[in-house]
Structure formats: structure tokens, C-alpha cells
Protein backbone atom coordinates (compact mmCIF):
# COMPACT_ATOMS: atom_id res chain seq x y z
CA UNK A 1 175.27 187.77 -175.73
CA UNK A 2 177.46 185.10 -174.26
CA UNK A 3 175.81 186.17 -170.62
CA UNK A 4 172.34 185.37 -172.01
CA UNK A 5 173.59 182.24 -173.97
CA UNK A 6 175.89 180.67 -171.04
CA UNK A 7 174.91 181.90 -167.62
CA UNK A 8 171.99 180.05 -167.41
CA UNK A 9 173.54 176.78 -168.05
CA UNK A 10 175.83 177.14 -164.90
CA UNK A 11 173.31 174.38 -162.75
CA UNK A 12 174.32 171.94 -165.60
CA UNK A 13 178.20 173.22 -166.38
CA UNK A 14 180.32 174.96 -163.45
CA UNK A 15 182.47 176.21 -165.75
CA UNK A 16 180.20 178.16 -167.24
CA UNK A 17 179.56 179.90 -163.73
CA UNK A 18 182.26 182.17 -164.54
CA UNK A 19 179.43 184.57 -166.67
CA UNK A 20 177.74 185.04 -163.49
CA UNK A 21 181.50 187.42 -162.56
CA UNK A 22 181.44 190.85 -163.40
CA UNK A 23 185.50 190.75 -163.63
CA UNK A 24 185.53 187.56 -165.58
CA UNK A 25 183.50 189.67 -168.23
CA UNK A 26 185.51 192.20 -167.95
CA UNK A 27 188.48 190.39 -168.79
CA UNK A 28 187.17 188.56 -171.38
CA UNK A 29 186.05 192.24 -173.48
CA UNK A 30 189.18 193.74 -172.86
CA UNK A 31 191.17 190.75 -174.19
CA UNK A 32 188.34 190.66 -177.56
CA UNK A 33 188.62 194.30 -178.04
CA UNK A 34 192.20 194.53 -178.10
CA UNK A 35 192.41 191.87 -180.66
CA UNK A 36 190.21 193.22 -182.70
CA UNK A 37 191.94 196.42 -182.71
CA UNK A 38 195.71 194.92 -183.19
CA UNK A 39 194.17 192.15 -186.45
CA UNK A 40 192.05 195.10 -188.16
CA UNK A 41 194.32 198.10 -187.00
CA UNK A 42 196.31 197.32 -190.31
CA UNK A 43 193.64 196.71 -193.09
CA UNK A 44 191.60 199.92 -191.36
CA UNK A 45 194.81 202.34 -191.50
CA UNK A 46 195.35 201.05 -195.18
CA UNK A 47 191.73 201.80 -196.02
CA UNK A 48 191.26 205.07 -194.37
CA UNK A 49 194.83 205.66 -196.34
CA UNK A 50 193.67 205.10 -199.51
CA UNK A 51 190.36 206.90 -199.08
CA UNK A 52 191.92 210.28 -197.44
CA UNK A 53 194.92 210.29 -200.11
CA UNK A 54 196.13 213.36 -198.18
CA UNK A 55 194.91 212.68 -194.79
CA UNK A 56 193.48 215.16 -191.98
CA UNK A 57 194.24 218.65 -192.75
CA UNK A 58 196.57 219.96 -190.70
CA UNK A 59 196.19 223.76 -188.69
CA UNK A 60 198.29 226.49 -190.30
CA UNK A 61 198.63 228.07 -186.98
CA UNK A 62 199.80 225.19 -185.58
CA UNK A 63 203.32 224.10 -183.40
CA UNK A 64 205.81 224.46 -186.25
CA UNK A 65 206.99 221.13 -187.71
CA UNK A 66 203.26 219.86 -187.32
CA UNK A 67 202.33 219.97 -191.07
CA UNK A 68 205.74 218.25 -192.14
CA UNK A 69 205.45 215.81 -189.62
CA UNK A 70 202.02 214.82 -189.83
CA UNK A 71 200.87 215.70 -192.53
CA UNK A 72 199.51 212.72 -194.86
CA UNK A 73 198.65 211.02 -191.93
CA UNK A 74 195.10 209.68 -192.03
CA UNK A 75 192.06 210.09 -189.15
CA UNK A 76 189.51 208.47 -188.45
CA UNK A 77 191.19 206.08 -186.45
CA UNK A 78 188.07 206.34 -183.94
CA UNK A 79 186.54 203.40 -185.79
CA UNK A 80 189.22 200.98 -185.38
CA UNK A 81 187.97 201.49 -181.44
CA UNK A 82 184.57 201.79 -182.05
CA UNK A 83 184.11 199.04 -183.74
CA UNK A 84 185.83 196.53 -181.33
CA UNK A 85 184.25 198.21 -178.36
CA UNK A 86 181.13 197.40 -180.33
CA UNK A 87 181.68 193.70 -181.02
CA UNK A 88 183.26 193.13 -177.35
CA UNK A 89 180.36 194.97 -175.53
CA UNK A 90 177.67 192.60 -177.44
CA UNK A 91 179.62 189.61 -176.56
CA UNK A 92 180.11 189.90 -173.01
CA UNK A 93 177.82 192.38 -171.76
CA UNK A 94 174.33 191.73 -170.20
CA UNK A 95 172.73 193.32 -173.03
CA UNK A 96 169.47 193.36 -170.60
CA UNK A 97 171.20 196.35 -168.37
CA UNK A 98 169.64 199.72 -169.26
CA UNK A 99 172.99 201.31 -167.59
CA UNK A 100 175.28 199.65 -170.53
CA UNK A 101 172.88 200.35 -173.11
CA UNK A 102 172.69 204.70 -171.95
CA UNK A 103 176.73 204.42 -172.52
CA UNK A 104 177.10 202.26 -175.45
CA UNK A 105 173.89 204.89 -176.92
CA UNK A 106 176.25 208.26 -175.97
CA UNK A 107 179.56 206.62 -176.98
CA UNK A 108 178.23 205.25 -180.75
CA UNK A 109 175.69 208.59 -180.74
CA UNK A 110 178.78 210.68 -180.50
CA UNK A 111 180.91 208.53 -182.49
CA UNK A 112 178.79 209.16 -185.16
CA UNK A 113 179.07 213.11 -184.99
CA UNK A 114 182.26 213.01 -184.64
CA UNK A 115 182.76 210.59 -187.91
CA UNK A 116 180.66 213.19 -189.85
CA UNK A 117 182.88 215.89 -188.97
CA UNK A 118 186.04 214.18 -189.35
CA UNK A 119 184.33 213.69 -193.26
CA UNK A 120 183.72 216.66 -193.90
CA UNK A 121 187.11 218.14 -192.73
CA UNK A 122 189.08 215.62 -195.57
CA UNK A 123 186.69 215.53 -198.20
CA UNK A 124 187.18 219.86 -197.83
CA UNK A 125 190.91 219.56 -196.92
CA UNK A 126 190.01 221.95 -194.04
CA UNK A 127 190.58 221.72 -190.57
CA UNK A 128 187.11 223.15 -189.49
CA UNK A 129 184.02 220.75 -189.61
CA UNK A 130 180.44 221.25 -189.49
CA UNK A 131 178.67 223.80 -187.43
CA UNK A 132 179.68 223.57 -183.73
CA UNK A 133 176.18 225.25 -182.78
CA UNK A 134 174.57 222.22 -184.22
CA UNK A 135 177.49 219.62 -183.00
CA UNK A 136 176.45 220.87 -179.67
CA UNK A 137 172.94 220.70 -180.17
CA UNK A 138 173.25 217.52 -180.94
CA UNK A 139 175.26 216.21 -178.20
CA UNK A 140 173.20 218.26 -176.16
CA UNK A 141 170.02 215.98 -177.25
CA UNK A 142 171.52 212.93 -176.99
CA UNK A 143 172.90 213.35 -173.85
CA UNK A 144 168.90 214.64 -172.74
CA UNK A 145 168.12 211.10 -173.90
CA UNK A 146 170.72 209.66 -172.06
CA UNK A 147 169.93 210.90 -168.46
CA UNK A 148 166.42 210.91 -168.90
CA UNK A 149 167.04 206.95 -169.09
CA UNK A 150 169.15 206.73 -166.76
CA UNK A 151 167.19 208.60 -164.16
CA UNK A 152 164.33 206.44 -165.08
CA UNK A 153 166.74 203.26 -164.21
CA UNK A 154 167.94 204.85 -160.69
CA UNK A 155 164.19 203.51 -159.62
CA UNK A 156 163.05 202.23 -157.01
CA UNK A 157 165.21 205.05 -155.31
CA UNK A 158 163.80 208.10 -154.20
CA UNK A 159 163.69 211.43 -156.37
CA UNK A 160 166.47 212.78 -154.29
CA UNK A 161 168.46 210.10 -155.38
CA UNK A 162 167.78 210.42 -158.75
CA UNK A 163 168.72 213.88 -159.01
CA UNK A 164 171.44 214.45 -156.47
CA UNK A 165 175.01 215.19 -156.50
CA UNK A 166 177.38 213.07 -154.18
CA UNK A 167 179.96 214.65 -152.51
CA UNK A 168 183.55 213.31 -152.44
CA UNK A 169 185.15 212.61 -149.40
CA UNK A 170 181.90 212.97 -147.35
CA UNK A 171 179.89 209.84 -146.51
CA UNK A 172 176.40 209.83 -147.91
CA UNK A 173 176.62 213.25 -148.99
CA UNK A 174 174.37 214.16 -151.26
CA UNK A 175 173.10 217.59 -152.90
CA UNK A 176 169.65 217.41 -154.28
CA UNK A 177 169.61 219.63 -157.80
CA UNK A 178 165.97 218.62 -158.62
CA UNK A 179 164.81 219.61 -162.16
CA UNK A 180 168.54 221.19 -162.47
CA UNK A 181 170.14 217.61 -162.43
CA UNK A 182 169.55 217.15 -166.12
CA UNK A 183 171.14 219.73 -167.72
CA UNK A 184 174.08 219.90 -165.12
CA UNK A 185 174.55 215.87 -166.11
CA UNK A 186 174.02 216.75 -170.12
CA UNK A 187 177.25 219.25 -168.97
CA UNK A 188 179.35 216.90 -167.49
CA UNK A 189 178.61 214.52 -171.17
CA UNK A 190 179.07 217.11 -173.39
CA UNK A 191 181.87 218.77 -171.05
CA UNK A 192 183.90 215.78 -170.52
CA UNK A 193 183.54 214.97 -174.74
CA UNK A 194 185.00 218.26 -175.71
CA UNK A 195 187.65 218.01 -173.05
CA UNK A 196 188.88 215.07 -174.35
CA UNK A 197 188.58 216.19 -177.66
CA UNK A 198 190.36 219.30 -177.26
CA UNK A 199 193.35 216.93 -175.75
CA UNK A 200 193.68 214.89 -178.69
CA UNK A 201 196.20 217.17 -180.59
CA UNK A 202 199.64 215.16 -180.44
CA UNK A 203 200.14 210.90 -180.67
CA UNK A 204 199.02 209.57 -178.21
CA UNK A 205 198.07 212.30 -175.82
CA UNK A 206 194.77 211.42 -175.47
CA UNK A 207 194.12 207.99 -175.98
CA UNK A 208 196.71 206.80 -172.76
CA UNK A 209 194.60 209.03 -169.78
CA UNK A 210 191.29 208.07 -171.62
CA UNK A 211 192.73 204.02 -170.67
CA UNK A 212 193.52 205.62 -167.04
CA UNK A 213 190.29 207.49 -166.83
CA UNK A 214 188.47 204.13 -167.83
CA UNK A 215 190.35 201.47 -165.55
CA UNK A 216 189.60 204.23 -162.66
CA UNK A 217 185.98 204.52 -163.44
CA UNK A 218 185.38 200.75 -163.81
CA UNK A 219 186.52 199.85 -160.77
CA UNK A 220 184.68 202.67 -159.02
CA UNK A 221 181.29 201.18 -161.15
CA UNK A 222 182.61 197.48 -159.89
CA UNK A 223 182.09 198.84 -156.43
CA UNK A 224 178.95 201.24 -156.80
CA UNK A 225 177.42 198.02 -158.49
CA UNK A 226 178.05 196.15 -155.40
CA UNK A 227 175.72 196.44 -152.16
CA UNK A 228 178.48 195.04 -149.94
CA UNK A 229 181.05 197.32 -151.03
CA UNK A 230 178.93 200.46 -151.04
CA UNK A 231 177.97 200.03 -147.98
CA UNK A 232 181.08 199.68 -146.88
CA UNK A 233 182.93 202.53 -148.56
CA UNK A 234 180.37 205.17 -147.77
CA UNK A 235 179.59 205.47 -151.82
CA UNK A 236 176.21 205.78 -153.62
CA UNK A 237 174.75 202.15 -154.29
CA UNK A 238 173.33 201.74 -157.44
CA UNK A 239 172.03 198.60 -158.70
CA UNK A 240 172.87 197.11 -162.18
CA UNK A 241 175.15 199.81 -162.54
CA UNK A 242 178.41 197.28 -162.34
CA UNK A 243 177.23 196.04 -166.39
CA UNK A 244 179.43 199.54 -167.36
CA UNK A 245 182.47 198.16 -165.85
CA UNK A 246 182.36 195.53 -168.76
CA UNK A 247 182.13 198.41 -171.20
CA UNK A 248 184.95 200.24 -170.04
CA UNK A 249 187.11 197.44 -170.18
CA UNK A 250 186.63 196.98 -173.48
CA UNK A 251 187.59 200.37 -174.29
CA UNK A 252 190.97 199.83 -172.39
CA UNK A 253 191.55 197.20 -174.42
CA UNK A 254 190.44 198.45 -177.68
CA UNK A 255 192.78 201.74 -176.57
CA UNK A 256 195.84 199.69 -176.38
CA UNK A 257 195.61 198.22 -179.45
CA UNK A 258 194.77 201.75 -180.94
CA UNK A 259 197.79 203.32 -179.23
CA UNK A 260 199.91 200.42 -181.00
CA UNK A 261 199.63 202.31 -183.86
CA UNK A 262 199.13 206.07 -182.71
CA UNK A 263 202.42 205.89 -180.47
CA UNK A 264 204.47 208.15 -181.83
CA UNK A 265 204.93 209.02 -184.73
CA UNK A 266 201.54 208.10 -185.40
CA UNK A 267 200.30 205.92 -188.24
CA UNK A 268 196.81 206.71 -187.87
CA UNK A 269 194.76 209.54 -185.64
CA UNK A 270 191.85 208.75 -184.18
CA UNK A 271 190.18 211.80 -184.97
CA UNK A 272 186.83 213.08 -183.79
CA UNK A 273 185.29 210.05 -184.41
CA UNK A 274 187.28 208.37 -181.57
CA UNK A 275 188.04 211.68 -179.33
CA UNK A 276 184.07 212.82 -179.63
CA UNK A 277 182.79 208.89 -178.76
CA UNK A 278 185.53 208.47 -175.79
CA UNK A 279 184.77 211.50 -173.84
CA UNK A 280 181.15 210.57 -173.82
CA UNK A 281 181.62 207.74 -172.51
CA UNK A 282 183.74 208.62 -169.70
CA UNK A 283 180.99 211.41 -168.89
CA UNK A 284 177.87 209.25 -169.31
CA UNK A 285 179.61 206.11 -167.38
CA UNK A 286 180.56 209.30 -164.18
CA UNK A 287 176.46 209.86 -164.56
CA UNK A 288 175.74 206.68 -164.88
CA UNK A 289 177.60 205.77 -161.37
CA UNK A 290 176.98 208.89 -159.49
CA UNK A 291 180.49 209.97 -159.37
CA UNK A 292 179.96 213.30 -161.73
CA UNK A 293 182.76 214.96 -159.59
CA UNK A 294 184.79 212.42 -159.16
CA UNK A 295 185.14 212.44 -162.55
CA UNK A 296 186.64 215.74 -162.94
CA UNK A 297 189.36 214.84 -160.44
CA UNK A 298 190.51 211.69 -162.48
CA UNK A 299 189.70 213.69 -165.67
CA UNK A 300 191.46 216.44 -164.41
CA UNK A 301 194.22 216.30 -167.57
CA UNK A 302 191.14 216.86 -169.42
CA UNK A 303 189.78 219.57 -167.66
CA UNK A 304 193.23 221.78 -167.81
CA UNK A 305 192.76 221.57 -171.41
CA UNK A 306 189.71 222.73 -172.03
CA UNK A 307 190.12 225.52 -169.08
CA UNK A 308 193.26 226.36 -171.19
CA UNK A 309 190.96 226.75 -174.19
CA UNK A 310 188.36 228.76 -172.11
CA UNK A 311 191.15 230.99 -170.60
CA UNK A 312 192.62 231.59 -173.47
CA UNK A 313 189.56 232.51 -176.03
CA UNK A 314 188.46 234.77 -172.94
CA UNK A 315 192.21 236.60 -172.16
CA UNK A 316 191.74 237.56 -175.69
CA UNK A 317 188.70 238.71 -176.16
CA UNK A 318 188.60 240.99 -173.18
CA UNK A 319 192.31 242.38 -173.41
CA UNK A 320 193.72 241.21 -176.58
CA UNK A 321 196.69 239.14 -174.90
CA UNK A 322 196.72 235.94 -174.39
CA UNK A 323 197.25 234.22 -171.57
CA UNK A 324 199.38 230.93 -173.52
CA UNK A 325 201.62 230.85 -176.35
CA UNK A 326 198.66 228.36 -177.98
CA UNK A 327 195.90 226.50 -176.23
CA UNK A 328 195.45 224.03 -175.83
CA UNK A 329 197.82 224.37 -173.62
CA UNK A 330 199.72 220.77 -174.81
CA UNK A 331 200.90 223.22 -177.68
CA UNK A 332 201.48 226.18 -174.67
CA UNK A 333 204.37 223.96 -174.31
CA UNK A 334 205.23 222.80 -177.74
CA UNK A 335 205.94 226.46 -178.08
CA UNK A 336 208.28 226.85 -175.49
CA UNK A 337 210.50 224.33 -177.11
CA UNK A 338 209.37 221.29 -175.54
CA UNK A 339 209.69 217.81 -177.52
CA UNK A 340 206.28 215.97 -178.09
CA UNK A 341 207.15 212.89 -176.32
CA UNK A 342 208.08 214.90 -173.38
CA UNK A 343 205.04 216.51 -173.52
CA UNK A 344 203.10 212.99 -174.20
CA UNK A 345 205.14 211.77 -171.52
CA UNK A 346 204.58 214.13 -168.46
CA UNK A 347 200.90 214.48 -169.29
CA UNK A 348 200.44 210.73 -168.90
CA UNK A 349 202.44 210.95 -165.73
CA UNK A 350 199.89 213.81 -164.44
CA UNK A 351 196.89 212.04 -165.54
CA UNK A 352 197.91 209.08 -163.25
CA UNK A 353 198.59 211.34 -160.34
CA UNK A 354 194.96 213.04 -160.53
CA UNK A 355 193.54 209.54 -161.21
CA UNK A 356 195.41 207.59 -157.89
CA UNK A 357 193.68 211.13 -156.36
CA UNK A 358 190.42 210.85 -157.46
CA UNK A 359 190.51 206.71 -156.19
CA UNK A 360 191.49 207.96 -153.23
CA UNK A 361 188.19 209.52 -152.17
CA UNK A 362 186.69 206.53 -151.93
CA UNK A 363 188.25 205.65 -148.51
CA UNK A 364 189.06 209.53 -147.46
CA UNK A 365 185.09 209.46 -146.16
């Protein structure tokens, strides 16, 4: 809004020149979202206290301790960052960018599954939601949308472009899926949404690698966005894409001021609404700047939890035993006797680790 409204004035006013920079944007919607997430963060924890009475439900078969400890505490915290990723994208973005607009679309889209099932679980007092066939199905279909778009954006490029796979650490290496492109990118959405769903299961376990997976991913988008840069690094160019940097800045900023109030011990969860809506946009911004892999190595906390998950469900199925205590595998550890800021703690120091990794292979070409 301000992009549309100011930029154009820059022949008349230098100062207003500084609309034209994609990290002066940037800047501006992380500062706006984390405002609006540390001035409402009270009034929305009040309200979402007062409408839950007895909060999210809280597994039986969970870590013991978990249902005296956190019980009563309310969810739906997903909207405090919603919302000001909402209000800061719109007022800094270029809101003519078909690359912010597939993100914002998957991030609110799943946002608003997530915000259903987070409903139904405390109006029911039950930790299970609504049908996960039909969650899926519906993540499914709006990730279809999604990459359909954004395939239709990747133009004037070639179709290999449009439906090909770059490969880390090579230099213009590309794999050409074809017709398999869409449903192996609708994977990585819906894969990378669960995953960080799945992770959000103690304060402020998920919410600090989601900020490290988004500061990664914006600068990669910052460069991708950039001819020069490309060029230079070896990395797939793709024009316009450098609008989603702007985006997820915002959600860095909107996640501090979220984790202000879910550091532990947690005043407010952010639920599915927040978990659901994060992970898709981590997976539709990796789609959105051709680095679908890349994304798995900076993600990789993410993808340990849902492999946990996988592991486990599977171990048991086929043998009985299980392979973990509990999966995820946060509460693996929980049950070994671990303390929850430890845990909090050395997961934020992996997710780091895998993230400095996954920057790396931008030079390692």
C-alpha cells in the first residue's frame, strides 16, 4: 500500500526513494508487525481467555506434568501473528506481486483451517479436531491453487524452468519433474505445515526456528529476486520473487512479539491456527523461490519431527514396539527426564546449525 502510494513520488521527494528498497520494506514490516503483536498480544490473550474458560485441552498421554502445567492455558495465539502479518504485509508490500499474494493466500488459507480446528478442539474440550482426511484435502487444494499460480508467474521462462528441481550445491542444476512438479511442490506445502505443526508441542519450540527458517529464506528470496546476485551465486533467478522477502520479515517480527508471551511458561499457545499458517508459508515461500530442498536442510528441526512421528506410527504398526518413548520426539526426550527449557533450548541451537548449513549452499556451488 505504502509502495503504490509513495514510490512513485520519489522524482518529486528523495526521501521517499527508500520504497523503491526491498530491505527498507523489509524493515519497516518487521518493525509494524512486531508492534502489533507486543500492543494487542495482551487484549488478544485476555479475550481468547475469557472465551476458552478452560483453554486447549490437554493430551492424557502426554509428558507427565503437562496437564498441571498447562492446563488453562488458552490457544489460538496464531491470530495475534496472523493478524499483524496481515496488516504489515498490506502496508509495505507491492501488493501488485503475484509471488506475495500465492504466500499471503497459503499462509491465511491455512490459518483458517487451522483456526477451525483449534475451535472445535475447545468448544469439545478434546484434543482431536476435525477430520484429518479432509484437513488434508484441503491443504492439498489450496496448495494446487497455489503452484498452479505460481507456475503461471515463473513466465517468460521455459517449461523446464517452471517445473524443475534445483540442486544444492551444483550450479544451474536443475531436474525437470514435468507434470510431477505439482504435486511434489503441494508436498513440500503441506509437508513443511504438518512438520511445523507437529513441533509446536512445548513454549516456544516452534515459533523460535520458524523466525530462523524465515530470516534464512528471506535472504535467500532477497538474492533469487536479484539478477546480479543470481548470477553470481550460481542460484535460480526468478523475477519479482524478492516481494516474499517483505513477507517473511513480517513474520519474524510478528514471531518475536508472539514469543514475548509464549516464552516459557507460556501465557498463550499459538495453536493450529498459528503452527498450520506458519509452515505454509515457509513451504510456499521454498516453492515460490525454487529452493524446495533447501528448505528441508534449514527446516531440518522440522523434518526430525515429523520423521519421528512417521517412524514411530510405522515401528508400531509393523512390530508393536516403538521406536521412542513418545513422538514427537521433543517429548522422546521429555521422557527421559529432560527439562523443557533444555529441550527448547538445544532444539533452537540445532535449528541454527541446519539453517547456517542450508545458507551455506549458496556459495558451496
Amino acid at each position: 500500500m505504502l509502495y503504490e502510494w509513495l514510490a512513485p513520488l520519489s522524482d518529486e521527494f528523495q526521501l521517499f526513494n527508500l520504497f523503491n528498497y526491498i530491505t527498507f520494506r523489509t524493515g519497516g514490516a518487521l518493525m509494524t508487525s512486531l508492534l502489533i503483536a507486543f500492543i494487542l498480544g495482551p487484549r488478544m490473550i485476555n479475550m481468547l481467555r475469557a472465551k476458552q474458560g478452560k483453554g486447549q485441552p490437554i493430551r492424557e498421554d502426554g509428558p507427565e506434568g503437562h496437564i498441571i502445567q498447562k492446563a488453562g492455558t488458552p490457544t489460538m495465539g496464531g491470530l495475534l501473528i496472523l493478524l499483524s502479518v496481515v496488516i504489515s504485509t498490506l502496508l509495505w508490500g507491492n501488493l501488485q506481486s503475484p509471488f506475495l499474494w500465492v504466500v499471503f493466500m497459503v499462509t491465511v488459507g491455512y490459518g483458517c483451517i487451522g483456526f477451525y480446528d483449534d475451535y472445535l478442539k475447545v468448544s469439545r474440550q478434546n484434543p482431536k479436531g476435525f477430520s484429518g482426511k479432509i484437513k488434508l484435502l484441503l491443504e492439498f487444494g489450496i496448495a494446487a491453487v497455489a503452484v498452479y499460480i505460481l507456475t503461471l508467474s515463473f513466465a517468460p521462462e521455459p517449461a523446464s524452468f517452471k517445473t524443475g528441481l534445483a540442486i544444492p550445491l551444483l550450479k544451474n542444476a536443475w531436474i525437470n519433474l514435468g507434470v510431477l512438479y505439482i504435486p511434489f511442490a503441494c508436498f513440500v506445502i503441506v509437508g513443511a505445515s504438518n512438520a511445523v505443526n507437529l513441533t509446536d508441542g512445548l513454549d516456544g519450540l516452534a515459533i523460535v526456528p520458524v523466525m530462523i527458517a524465515c530470516m534464512s529464506l528471506a535472504f535467500i528470496a532477497y538474492l533469487v529476486g536479484n539478477y546480479n546476485f543470481a548470477e553470481y551465486l550460481g542460484v535460480p533467478f526468478v523475477k519479482g520473487s524478492a516481494e516474499v522477502t517483505i513477507f517473511l520479515g513480517a513474520i519474524v517480527g510478528a514471531g518475536l512479539g508472539f514469543l514475548w508471551y509464549n516464552a516459557p511458561p507460556a501465557m498463550v499457545f499459538m495453536g493450529d491456527t498459528g503452527s498450520l499458517a506458519l509452515g505454509g508459508a515457509l513451504g510456499s515461500a521454498a516453492v515460490a523461490i525454487k529452493h524446495e530442498i533447501v528448505l528441508a536442510i534449514i527446516g531440518g528441526l522440522f523434518v526430525l519431527e515429523a520423521v519421528s512421528v512417521i517412524v514411530q506410527v510405522a515401528s508400531f504398526k509393523l512390530t508393536g514396539k516403538r521406536v521412542f518413548r513418545m513422538a514427537p520426539i521433543h517429548h522422546h526426550f521429555e521422557k527421559k527426564g529432560w527439562a523443557e527449557p533444555t529441550i527448547v533450548i538445544r532444539f533452537w541451537i540445532i535449528a541454527i546449525v541446519l539453517a547456517l548449513i542450508g545458507l551455506s549452499t549458496l556459495k558451496l556451488r
